[in-house]
C-alpha atoms as a PDB file:
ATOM      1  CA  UNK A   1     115.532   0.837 259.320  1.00  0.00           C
ATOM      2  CA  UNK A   2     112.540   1.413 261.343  1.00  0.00           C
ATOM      3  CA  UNK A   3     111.661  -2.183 262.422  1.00  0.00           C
ATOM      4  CA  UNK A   4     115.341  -2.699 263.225  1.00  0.00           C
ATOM      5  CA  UNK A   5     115.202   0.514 265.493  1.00  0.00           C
ATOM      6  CA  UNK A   6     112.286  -1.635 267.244  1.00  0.00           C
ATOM      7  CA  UNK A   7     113.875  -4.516 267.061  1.00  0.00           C
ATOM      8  CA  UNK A   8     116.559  -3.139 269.258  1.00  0.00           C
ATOM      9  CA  UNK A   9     114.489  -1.284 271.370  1.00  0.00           C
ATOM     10  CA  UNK A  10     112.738  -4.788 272.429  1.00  0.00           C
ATOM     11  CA  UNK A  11     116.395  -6.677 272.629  1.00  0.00           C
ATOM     12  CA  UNK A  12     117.653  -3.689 274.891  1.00  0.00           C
ATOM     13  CA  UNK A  13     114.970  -4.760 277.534  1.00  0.00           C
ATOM     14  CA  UNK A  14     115.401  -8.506 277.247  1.00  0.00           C
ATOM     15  CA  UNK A  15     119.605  -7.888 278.058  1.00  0.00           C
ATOM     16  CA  UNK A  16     119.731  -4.839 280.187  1.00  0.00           C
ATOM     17  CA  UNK A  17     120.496  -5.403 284.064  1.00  0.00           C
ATOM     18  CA  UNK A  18     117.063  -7.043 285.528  1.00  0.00           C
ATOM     19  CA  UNK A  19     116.312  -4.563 288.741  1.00  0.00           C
ATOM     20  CA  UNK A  20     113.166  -3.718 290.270  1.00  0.00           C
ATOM     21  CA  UNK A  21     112.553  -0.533 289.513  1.00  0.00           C
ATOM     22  CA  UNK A  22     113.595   2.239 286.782  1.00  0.00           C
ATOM     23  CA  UNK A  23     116.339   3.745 288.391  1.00  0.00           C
ATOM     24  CA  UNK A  24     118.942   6.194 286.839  1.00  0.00           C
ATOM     25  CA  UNK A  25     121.795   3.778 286.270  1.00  0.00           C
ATOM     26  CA  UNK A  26     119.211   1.791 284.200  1.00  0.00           C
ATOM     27  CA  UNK A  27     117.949   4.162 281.970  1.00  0.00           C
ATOM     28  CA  UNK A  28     121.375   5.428 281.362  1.00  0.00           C
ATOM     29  CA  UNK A  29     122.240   1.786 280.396  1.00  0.00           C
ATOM     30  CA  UNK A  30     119.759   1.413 278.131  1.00  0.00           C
ATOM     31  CA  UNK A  31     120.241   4.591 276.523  1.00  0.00           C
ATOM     32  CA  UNK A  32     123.651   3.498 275.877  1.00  0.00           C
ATOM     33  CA  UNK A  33     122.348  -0.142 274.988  1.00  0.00           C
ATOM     34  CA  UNK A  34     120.174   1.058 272.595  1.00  0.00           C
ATOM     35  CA  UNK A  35     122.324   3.601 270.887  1.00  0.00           C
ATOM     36  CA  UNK A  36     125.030   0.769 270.505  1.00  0.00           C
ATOM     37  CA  UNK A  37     122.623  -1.913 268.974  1.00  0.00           C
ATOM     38  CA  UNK A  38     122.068   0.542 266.737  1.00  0.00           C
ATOM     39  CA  UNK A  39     125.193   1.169 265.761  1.00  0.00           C
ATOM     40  CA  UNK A  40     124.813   5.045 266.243  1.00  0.00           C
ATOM     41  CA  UNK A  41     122.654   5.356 263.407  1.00  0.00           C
ATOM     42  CA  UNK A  42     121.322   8.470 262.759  1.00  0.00           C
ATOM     43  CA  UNK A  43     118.507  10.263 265.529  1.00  0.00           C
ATOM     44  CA  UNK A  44     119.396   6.755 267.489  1.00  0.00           C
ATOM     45  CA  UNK A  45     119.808   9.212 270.640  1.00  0.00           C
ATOM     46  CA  UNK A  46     116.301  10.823 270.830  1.00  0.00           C
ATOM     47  CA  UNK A  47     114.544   7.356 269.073  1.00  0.00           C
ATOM     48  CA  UNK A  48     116.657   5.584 272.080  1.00  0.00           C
ATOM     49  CA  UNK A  49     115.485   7.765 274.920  1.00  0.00           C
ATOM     50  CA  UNK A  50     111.565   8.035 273.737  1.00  0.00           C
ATOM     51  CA  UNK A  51     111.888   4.366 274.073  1.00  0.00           C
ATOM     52  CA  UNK A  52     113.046   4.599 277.524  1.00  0.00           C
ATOM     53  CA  UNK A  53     110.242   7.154 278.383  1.00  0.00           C
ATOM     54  CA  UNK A  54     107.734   5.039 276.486  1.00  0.00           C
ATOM     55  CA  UNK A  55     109.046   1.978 278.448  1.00  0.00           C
ATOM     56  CA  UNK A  56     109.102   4.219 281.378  1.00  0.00           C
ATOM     57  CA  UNK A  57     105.265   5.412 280.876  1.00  0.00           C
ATOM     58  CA  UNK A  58     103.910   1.666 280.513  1.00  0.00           C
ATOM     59  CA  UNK A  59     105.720  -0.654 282.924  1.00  0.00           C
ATOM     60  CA  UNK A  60     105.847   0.443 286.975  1.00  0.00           C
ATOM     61  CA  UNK A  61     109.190  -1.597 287.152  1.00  0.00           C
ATOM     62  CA  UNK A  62     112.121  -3.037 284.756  1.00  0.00           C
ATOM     63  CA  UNK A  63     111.552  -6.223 285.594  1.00  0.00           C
ATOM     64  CA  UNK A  64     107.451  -5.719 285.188  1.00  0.00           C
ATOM     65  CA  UNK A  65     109.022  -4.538 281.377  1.00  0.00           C
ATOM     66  CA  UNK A  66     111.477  -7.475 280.389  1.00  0.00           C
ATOM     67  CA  UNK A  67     108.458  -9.737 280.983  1.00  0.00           C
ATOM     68  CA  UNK A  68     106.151  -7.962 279.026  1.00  0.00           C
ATOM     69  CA  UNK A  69     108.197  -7.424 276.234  1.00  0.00           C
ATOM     70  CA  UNK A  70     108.988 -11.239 275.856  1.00  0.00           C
ATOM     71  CA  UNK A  71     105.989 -12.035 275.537  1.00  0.00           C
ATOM     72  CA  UNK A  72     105.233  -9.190 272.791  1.00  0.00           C
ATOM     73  CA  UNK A  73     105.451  -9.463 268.883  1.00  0.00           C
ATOM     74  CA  UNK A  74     107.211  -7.543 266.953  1.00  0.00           C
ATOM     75  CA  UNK A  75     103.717  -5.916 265.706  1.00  0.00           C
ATOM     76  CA  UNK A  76     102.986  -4.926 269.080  1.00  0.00           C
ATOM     77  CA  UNK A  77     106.727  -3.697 269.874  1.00  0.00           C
ATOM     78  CA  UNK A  78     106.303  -1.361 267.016  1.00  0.00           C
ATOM     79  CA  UNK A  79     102.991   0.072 267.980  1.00  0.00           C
ATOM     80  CA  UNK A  80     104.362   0.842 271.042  1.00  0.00           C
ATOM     81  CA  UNK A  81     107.470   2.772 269.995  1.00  0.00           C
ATOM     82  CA  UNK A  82     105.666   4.255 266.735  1.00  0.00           C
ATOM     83  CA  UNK A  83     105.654   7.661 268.117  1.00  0.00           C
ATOM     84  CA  UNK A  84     109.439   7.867 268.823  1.00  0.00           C
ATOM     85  CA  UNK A  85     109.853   7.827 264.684  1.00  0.00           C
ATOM     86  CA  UNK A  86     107.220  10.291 264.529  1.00  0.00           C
ATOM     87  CA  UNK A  87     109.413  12.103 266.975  1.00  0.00           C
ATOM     88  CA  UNK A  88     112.765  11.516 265.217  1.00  0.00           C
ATOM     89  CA  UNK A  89     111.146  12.187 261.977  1.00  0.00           C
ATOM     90  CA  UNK A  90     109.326  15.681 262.965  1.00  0.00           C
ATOM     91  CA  UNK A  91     112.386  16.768 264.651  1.00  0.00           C
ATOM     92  CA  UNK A  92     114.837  16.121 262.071  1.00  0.00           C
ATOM     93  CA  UNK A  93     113.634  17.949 259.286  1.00  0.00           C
ATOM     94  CA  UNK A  94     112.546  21.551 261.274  1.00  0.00           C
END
């Protein structure tokens, strides 16, 4: 489950709308992008927006993103988003 979460997290970049900057129409899309590709599974809300912030926290711009994450593996996508399952997972049991 997890490395589909991050699979999805990476595909949500790669076929969101390419803009030049993070605005609020864009995170909202991903959100929603995210939460979709993952067929609403369970904590995909807060996994899905601690990718955004993540996302948010190492790329100045969307586009600046979508290139980077191209180029990424899927090692280094899930280093990236490792502490949004540490999120989800410390969250949902307290």
């Amino acid at each position: 489950m997890k490395k589909i979460i991050f699979y999805i997290l990476g595909l949500v970049f790669i076929t969101s709308c390419k803009e030049e900057s993070w605005k609020d129409s864009e995170q909202q899309k991903f959100i929603k992008d995210c939460i979709q590709a993952s067929n609403g599974a369970e904590g995909s809300k807060e996994i899905c927006e601690c990718g955004l912030q993540k996302a948010m926290e190492n790329f100045k711009t969307k586009k600046e993103a979508e290139q980077a994450i191209q180029k990424m593996s899927e090692k280094e996508i899930m280093l990236m988003y490792e502490d949004c399952l540490d999120f989800q997972h410390d969250h949902h049991y307290h």
